[in-house]
N, C-alpha and C. Protein backbone atom coordinates (compact mmCIF):
# COMPACT_ATOMS: atom_id res chain seq x y z
N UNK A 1 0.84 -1.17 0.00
CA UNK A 1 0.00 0.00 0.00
C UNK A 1 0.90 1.24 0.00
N UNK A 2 0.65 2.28 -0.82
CA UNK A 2 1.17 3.49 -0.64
C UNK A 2 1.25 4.44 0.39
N UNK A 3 2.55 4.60 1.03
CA UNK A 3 2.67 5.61 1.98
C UNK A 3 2.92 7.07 1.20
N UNK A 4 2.60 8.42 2.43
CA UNK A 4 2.88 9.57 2.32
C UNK A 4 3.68 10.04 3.33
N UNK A 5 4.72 10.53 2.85
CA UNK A 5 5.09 11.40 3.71
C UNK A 5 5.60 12.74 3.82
N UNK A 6 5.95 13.60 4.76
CA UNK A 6 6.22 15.16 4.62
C UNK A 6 7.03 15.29 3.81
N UNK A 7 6.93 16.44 2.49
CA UNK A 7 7.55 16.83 1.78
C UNK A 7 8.33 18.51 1.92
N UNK A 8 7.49 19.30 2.80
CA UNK A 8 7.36 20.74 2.42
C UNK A 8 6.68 21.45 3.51
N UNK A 9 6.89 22.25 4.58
CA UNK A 9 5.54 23.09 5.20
C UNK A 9 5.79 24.53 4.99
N UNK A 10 4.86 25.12 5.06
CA UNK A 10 5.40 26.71 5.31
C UNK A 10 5.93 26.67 7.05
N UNK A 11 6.82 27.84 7.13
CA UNK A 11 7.32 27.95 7.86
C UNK A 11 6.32 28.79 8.95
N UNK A 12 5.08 29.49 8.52
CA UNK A 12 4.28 29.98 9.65
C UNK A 12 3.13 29.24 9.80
N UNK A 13 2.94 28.15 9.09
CA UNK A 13 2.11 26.78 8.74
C UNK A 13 0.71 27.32 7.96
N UNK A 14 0.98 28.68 7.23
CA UNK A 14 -0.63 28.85 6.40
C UNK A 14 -0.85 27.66 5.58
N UNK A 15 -1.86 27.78 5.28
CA UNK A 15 -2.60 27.15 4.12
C UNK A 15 -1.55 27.36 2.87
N UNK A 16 -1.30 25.94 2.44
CA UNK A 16 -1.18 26.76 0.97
C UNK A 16 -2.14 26.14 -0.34
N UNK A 17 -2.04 27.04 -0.92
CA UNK A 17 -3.24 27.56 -1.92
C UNK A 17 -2.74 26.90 -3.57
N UNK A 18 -1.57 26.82 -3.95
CA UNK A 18 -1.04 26.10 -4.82
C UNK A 18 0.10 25.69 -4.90
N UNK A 19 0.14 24.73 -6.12
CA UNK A 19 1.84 23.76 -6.46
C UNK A 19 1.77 23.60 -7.87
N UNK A 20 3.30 24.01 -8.27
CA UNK A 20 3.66 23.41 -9.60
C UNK A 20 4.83 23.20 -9.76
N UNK A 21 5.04 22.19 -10.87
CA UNK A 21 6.55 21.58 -11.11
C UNK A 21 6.87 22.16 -12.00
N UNK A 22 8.03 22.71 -12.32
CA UNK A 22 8.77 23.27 -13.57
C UNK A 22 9.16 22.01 -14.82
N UNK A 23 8.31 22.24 -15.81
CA UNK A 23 7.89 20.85 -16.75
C UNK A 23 10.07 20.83 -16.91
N UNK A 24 10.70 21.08 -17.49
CA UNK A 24 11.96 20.73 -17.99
C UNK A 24 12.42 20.20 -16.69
N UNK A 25 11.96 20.03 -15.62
CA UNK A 25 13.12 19.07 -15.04
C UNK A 25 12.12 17.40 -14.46
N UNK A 26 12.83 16.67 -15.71
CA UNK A 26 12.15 15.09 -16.04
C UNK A 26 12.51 14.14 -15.19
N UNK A 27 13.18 14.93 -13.83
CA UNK A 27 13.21 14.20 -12.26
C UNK A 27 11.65 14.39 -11.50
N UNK A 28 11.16 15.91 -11.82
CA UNK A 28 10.29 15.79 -11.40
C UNK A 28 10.61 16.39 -9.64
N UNK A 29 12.37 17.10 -9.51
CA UNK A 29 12.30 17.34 -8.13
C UNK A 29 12.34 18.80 -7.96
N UNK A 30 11.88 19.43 -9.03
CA UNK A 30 11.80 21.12 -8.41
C UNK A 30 10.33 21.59 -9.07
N UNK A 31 9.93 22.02 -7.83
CA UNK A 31 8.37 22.90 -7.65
C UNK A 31 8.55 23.14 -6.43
N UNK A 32 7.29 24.37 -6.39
CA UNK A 32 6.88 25.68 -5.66
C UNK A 32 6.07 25.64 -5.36
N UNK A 33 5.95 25.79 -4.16
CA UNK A 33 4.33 26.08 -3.45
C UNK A 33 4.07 27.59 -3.27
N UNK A 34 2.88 28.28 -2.84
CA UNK A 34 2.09 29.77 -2.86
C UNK A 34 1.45 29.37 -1.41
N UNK A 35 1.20 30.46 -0.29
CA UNK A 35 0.09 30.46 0.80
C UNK A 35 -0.65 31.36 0.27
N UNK A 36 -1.18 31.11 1.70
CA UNK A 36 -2.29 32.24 2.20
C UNK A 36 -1.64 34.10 2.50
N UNK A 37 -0.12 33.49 3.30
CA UNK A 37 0.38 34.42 3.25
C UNK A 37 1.60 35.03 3.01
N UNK A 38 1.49 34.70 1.40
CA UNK A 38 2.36 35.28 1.05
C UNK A 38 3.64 34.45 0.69
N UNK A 39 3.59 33.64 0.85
CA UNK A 39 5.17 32.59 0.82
C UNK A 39 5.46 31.74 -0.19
N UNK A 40 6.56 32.00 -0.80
CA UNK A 40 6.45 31.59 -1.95
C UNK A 40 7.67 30.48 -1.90
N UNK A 41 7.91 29.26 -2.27
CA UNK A 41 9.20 28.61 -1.88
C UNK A 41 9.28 27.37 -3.04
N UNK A 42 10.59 27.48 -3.28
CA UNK A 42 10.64 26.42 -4.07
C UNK A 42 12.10 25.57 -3.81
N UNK A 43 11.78 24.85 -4.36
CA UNK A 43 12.94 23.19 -3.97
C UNK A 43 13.12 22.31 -5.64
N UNK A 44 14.22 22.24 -5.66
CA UNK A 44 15.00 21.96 -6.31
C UNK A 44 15.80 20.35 -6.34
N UNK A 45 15.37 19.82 -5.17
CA UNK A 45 15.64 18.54 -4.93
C UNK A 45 14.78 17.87 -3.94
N UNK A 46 13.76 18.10 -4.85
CA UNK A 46 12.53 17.07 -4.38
C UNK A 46 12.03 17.36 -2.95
N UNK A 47 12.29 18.53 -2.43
CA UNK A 47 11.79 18.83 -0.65
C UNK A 47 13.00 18.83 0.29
N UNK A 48 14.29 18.01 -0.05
CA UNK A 48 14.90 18.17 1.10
C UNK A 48 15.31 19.99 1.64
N UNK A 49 15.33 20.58 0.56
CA UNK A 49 15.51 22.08 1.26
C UNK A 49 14.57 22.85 -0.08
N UNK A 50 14.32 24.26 0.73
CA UNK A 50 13.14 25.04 -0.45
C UNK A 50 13.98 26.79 0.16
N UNK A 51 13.74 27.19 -1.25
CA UNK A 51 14.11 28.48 -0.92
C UNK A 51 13.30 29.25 -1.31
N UNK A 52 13.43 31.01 -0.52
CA UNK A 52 12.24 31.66 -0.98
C UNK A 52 12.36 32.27 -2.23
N UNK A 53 11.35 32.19 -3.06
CA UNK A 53 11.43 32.69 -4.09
C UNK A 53 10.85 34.25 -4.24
N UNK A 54 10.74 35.13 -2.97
CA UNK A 54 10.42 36.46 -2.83
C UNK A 54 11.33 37.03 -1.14
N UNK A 55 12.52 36.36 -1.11
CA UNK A 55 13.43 37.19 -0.60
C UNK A 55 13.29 38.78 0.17
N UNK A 56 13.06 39.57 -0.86
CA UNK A 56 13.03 41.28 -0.63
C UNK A 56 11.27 41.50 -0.13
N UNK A 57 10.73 40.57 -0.25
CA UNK A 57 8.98 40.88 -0.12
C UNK A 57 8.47 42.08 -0.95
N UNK A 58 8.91 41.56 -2.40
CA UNK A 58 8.09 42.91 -3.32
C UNK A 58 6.96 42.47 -3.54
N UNK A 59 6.47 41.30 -2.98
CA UNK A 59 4.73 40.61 -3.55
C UNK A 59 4.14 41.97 -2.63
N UNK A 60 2.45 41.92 -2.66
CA UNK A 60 2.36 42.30 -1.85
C UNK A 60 1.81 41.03 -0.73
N UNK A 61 1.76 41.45 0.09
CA UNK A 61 1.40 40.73 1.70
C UNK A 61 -0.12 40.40 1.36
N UNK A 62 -0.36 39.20 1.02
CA UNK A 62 -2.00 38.98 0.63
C UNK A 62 -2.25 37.69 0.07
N UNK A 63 -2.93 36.94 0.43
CA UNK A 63 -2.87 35.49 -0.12
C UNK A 63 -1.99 35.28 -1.99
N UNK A 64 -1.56 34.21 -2.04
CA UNK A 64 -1.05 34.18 -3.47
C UNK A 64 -1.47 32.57 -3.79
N UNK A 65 -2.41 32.84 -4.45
CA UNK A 65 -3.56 31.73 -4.85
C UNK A 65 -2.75 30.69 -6.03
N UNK A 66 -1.88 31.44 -6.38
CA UNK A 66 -1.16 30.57 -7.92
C UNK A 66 0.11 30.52 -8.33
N UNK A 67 1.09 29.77 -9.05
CA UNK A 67 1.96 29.77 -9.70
C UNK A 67 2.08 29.53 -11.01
N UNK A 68 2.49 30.07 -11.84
CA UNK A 68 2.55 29.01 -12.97
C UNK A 68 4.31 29.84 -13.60
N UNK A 69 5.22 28.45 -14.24
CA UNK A 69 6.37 28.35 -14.42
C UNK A 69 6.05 28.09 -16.33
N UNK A 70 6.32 29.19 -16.72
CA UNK A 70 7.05 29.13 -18.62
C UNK A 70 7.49 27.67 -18.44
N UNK A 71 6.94 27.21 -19.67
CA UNK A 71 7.53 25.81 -20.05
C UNK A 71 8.82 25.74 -20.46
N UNK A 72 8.88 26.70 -21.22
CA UNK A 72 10.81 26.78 -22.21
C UNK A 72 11.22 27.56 -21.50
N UNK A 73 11.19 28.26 -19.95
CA UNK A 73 11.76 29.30 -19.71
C UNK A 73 11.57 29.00 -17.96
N UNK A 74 12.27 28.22 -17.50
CA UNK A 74 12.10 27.78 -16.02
C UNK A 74 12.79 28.94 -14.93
N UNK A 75 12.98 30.07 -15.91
CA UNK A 75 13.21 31.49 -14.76
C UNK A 75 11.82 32.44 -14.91
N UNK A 76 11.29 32.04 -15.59
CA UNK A 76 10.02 32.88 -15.66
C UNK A 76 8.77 32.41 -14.96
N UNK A 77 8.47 33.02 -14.19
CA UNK A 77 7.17 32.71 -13.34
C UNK A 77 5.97 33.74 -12.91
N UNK A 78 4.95 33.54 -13.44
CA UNK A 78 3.73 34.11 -13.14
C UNK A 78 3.39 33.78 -11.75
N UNK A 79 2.75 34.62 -11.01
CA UNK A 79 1.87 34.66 -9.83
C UNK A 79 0.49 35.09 -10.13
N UNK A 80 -0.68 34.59 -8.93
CA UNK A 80 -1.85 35.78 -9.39
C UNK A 80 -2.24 35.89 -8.04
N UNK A 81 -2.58 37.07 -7.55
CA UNK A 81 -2.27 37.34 -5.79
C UNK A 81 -3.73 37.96 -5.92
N UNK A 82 -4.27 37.25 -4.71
CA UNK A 82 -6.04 37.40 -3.97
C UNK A 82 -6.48 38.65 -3.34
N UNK A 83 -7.08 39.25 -2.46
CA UNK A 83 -7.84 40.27 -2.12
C UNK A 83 -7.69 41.58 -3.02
N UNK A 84 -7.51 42.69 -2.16
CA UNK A 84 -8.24 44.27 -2.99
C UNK A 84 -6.76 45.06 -2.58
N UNK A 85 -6.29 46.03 -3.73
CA UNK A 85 -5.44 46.53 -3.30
C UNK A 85 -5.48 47.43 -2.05
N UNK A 86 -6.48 47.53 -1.68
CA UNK A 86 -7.00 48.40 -0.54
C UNK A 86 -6.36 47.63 0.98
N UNK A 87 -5.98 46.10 0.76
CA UNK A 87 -5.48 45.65 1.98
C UNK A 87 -3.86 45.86 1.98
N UNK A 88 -3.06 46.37 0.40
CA UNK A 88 -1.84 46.75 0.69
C UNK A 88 -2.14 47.66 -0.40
N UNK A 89 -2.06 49.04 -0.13
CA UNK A 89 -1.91 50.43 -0.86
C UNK A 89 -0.84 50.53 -1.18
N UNK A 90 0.25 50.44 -0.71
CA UNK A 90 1.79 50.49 -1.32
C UNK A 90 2.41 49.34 -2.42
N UNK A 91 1.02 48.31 -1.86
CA UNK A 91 1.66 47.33 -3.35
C UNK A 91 0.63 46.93 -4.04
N UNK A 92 -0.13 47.33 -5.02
CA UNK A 92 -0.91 47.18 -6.07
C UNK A 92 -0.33 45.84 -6.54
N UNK A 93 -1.92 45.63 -7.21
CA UNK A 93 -1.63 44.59 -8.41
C UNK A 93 -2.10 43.28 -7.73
N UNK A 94 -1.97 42.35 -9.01
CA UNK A 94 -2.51 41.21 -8.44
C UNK A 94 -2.18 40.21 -9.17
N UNK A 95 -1.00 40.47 -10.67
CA UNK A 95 -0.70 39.63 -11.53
C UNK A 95 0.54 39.82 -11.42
N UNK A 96 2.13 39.24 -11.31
CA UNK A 96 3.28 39.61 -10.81
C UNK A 96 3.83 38.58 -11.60
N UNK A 97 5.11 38.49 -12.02
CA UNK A 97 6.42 38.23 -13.38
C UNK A 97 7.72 38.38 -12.55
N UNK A 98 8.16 37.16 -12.46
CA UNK A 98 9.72 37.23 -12.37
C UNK A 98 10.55 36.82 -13.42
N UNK A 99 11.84 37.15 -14.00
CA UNK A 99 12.13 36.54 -14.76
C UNK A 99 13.64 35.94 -14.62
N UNK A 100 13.89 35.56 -12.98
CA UNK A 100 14.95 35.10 -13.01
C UNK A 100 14.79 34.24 -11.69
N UNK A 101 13.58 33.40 -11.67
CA UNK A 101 12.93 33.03 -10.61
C UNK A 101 13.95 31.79 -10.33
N UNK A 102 15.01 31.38 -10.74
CA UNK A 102 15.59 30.24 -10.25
C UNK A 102 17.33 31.00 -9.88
N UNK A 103 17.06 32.52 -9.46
CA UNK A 103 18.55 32.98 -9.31
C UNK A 103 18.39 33.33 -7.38
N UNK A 104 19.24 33.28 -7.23
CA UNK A 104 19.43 33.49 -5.23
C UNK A 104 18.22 34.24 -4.53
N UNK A 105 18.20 35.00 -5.68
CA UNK A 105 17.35 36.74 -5.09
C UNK A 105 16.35 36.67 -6.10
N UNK A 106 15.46 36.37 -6.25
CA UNK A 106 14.31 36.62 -7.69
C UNK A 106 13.59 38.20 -7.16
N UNK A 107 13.54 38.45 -8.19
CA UNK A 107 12.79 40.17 -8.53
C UNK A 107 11.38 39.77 -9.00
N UNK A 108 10.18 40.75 -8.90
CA UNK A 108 9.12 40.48 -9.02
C UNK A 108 8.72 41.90 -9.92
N UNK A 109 8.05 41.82 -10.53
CA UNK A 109 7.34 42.82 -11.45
C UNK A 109 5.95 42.76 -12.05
N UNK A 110 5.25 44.39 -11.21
CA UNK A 110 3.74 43.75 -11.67
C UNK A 110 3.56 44.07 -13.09
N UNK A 111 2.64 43.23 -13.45
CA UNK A 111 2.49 42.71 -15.00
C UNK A 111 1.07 43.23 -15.23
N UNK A 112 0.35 43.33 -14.54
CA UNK A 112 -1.46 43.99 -14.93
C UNK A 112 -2.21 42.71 -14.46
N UNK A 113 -3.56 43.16 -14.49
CA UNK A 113 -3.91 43.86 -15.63
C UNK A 113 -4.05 45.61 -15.55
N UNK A 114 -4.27 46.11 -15.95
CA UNK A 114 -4.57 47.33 -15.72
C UNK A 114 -5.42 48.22 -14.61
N UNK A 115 -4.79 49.22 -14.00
CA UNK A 115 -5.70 49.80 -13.09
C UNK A 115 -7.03 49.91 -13.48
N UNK A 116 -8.44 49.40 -13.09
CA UNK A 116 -9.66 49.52 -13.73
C UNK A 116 -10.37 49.22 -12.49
N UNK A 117 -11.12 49.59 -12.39
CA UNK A 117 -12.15 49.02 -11.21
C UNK A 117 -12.62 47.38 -11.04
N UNK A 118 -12.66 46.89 -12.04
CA UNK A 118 -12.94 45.41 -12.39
C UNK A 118 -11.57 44.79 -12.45
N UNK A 119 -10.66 45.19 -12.20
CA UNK A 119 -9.47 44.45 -12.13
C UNK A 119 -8.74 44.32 -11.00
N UNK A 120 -9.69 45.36 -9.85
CA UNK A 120 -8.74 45.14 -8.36
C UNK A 120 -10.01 44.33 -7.53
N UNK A 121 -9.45 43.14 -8.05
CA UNK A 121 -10.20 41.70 -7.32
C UNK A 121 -9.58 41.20 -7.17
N UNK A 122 -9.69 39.81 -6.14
CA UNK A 122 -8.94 38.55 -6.30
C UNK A 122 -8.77 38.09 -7.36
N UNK A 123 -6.95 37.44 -7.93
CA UNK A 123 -7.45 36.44 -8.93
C UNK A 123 -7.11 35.45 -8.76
N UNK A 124 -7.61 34.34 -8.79
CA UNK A 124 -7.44 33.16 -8.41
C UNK A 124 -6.64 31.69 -8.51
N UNK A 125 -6.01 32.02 -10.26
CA UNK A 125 -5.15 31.42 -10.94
C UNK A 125 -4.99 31.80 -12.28
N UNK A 126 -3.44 31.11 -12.66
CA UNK A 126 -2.58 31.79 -13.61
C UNK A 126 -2.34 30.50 -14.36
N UNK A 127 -2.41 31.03 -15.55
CA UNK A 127 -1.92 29.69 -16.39
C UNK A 127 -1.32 30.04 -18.01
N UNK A 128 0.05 29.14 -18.42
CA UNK A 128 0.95 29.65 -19.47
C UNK A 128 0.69 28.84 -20.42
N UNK A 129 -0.02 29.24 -21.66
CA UNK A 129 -0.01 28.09 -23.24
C UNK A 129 1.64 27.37 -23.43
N UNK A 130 1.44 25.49 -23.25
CA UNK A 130 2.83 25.39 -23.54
C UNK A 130 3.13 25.87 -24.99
N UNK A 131 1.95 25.96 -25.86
CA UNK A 131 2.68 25.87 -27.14
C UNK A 131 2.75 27.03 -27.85
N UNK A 132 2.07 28.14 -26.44
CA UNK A 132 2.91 29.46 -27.31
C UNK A 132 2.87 30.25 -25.95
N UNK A 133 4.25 30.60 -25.21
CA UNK A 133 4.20 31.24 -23.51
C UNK A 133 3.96 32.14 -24.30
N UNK A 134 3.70 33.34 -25.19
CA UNK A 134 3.44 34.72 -24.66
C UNK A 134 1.98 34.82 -24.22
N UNK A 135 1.33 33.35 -24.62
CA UNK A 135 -0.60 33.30 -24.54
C UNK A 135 -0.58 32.85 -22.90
N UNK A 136 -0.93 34.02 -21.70
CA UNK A 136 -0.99 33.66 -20.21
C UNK A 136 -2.62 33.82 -20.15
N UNK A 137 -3.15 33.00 -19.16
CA UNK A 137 -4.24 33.34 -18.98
C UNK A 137 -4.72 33.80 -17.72
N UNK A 138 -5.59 34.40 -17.20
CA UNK A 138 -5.42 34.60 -15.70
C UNK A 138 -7.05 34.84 -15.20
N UNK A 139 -7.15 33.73 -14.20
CA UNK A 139 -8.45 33.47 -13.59
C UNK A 139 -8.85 34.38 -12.60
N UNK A 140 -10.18 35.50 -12.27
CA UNK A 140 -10.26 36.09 -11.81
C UNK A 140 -11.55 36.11 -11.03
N UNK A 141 -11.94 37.28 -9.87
CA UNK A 141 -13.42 36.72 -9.35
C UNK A 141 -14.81 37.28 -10.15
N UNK A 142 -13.79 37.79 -11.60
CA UNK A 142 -15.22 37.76 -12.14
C UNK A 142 -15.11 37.76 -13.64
N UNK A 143 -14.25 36.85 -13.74
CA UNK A 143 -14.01 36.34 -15.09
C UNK A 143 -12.28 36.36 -15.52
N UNK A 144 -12.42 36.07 -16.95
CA UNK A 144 -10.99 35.46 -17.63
C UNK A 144 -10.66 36.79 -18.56
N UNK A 145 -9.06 36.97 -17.64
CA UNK A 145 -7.98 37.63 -18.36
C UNK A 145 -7.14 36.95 -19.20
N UNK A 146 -6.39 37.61 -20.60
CA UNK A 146 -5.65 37.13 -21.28
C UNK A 146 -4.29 38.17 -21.99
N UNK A 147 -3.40 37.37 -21.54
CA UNK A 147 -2.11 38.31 -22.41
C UNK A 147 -1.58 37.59 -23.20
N UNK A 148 -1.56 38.21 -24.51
CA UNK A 148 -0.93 37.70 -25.62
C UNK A 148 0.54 37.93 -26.32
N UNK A 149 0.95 38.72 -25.47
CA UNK A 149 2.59 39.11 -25.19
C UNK A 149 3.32 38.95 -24.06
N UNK A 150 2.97 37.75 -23.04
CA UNK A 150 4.11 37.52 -22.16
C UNK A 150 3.45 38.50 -21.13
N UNK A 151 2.56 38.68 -20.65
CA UNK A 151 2.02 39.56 -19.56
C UNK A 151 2.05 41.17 -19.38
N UNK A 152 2.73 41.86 -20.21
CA UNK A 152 2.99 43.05 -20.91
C UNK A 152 1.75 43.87 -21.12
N UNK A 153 0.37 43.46 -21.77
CA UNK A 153 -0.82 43.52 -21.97
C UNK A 153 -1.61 42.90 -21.81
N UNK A 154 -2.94 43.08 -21.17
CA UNK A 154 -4.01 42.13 -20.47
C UNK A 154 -5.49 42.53 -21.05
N UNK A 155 -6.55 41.92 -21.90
CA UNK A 155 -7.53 41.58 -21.94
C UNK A 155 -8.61 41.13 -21.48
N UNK A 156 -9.92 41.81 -20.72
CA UNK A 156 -10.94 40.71 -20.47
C UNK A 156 -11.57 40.02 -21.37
N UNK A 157 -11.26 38.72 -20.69
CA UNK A 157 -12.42 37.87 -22.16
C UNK A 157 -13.54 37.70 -21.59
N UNK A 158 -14.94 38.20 -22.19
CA UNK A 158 -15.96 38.21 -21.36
C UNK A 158 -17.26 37.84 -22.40
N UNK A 159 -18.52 38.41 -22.26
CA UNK A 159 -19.69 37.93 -22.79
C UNK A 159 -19.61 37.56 -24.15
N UNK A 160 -18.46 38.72 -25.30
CA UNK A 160 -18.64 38.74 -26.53
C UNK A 160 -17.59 37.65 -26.61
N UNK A 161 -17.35 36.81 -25.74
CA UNK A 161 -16.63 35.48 -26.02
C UNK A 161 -17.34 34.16 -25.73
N UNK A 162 -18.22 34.48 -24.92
CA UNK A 162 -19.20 33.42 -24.83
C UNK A 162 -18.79 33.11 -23.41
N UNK A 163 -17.64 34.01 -22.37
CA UNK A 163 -17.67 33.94 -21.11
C UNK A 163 -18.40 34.74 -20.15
N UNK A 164 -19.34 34.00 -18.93
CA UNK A 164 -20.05 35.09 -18.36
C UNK A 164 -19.45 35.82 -17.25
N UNK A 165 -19.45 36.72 -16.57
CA UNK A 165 -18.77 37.12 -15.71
C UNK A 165 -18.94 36.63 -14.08
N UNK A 166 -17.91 35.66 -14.11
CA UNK A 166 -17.96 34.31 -13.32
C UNK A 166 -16.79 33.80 -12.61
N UNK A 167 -16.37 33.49 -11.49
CA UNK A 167 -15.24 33.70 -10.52
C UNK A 167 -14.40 32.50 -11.68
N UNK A 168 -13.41 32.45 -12.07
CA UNK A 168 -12.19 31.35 -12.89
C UNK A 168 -11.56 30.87 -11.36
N UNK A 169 -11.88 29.49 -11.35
CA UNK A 169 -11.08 29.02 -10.26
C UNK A 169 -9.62 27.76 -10.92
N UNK A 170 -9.78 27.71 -12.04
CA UNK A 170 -8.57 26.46 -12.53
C UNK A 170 -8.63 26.91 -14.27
N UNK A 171 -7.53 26.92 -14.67
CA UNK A 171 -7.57 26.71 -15.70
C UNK A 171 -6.36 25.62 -16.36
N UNK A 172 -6.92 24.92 -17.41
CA UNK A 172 -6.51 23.74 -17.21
C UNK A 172 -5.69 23.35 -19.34
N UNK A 173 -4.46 23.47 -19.61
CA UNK A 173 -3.97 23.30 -20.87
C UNK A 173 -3.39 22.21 -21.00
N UNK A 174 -3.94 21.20 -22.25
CA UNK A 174 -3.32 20.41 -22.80
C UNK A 174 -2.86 20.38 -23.41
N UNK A 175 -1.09 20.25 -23.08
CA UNK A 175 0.37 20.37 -23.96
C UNK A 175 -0.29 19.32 -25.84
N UNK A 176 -0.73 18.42 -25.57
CA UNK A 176 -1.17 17.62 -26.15
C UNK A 176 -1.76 17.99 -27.59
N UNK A 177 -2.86 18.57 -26.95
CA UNK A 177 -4.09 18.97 -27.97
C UNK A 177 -3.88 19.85 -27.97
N UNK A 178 -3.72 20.74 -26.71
CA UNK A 178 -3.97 21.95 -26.91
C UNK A 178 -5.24 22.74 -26.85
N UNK A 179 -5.92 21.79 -25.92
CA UNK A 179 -7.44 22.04 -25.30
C UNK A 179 -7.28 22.84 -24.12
N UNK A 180 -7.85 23.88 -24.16
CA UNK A 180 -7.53 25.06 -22.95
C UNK A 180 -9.39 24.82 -22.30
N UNK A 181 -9.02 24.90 -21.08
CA UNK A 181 -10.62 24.53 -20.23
C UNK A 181 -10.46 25.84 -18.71
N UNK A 182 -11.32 26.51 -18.70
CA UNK A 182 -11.61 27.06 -17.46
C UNK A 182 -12.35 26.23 -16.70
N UNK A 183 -12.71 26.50 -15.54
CA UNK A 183 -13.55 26.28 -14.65
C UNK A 183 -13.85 26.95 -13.64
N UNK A 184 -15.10 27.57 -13.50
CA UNK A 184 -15.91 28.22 -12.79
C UNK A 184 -16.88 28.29 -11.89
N UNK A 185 -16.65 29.49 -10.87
CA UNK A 185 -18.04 29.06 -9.83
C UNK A 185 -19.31 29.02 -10.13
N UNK A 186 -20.00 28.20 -10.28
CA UNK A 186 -21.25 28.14 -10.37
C UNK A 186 -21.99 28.17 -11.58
N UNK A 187 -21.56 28.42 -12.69
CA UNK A 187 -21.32 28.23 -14.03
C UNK A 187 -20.47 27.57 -15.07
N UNK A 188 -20.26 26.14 -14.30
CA UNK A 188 -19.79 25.32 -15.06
C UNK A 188 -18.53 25.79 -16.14
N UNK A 189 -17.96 24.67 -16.82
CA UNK A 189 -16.54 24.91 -17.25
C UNK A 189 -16.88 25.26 -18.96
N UNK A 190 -15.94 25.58 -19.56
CA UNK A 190 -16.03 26.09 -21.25
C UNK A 190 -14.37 25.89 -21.38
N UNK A 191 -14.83 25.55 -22.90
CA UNK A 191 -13.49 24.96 -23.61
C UNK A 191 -13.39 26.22 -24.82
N UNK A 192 -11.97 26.79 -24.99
CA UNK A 192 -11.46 27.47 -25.63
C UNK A 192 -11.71 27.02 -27.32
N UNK A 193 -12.77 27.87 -27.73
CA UNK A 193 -12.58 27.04 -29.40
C UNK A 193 -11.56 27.79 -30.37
N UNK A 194 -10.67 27.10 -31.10
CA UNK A 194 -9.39 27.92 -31.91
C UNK A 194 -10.05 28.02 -33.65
């Protein structure tokens, strides 16, 4: 029968909120976990040690619901960070870009979407097209963002897409096909038609 055992905790024991493996390493021993508050850590040899991957604390201080790691580019990493900028005024934003996320000290840079009233929400998760990273997508509490340049510029995709304005809790890409799937509260999931 299969045992489990400890891999990883946060060090102030929040919740954490997500995990992902950086697809190029075919050991399968480096991924990152996200809390509740704020902690971002990743390991490189399968759990025996994890380092922080926000050092200087440029996130802001606020749950960080997501990760997602560039497929061809295992220094590049998306975040998508939860509540209202109103709980940290000095650090806006809620979509954040490193691009040297596997160096001692990683730097963070917010990426958008744009200051708008509909954009200072939680967002809930982040997700990178393997078969083309500049296509990010980003799950929000009231629908689906999209950048088509590497996070640089951000889009709502909304009614005139056939999405309703609806919390994105997973979004889900097959390297494969290439079947992109949201999933949503209370309004069921929709598949990306190309």
């Amino acid at each position: 029968m299969p045992s489990w055992t400890i891999n990883g905790q946060p060090s102030d024991r929040s919740s954490i909120l997500g995990i992902t493996f950086l697809v190029g390493d075919r050991d399968c021993n480096t991924y990152a976990y996200v809390t509740a508050t704020s902690v971002i850590r990743l390991t490189k040899d399968g759990g025996a040690t994890w380092t922080d991957l926000d050092p200087s604390k440029a996130l802001p201080a606020r749950p960080v619901n997501s990760i997602a790691f560039d497929p061809t580019n295992a220094n590049r990493a998306f975040v998508a960070v939860s509540s209202y900028d109103v709980a940290t005024p000095t650090k806006p934003g809620h979509i954040f870009r490193t691009d040297n996320a596997l160096s001692p000290s990683p730097t963070w840079t917010r990426v958008g979407p744009p200051d708008q009233p509909y954009a200072d929400m939680p967002f809930n998760v982040i997700a990178i097209d393997p078969r083309d990273t500049r296509l990010v997508y980003a799950g929000s509490d009231n629908g689906l963002w999209q950048s088509a340049d590497g996070g640089t510029n951000w889009t709502k995709v909304g009614l005139a897409s056939g999405l309703p304005p609806a919390s994105v809790y997973d979004i889900q890409i097959n390297p494969a096909t290439n079947k992109t799937v949201i999933f949503t509260y209370g309004r069921g999931a929709y598949e990306l038609v190309r």
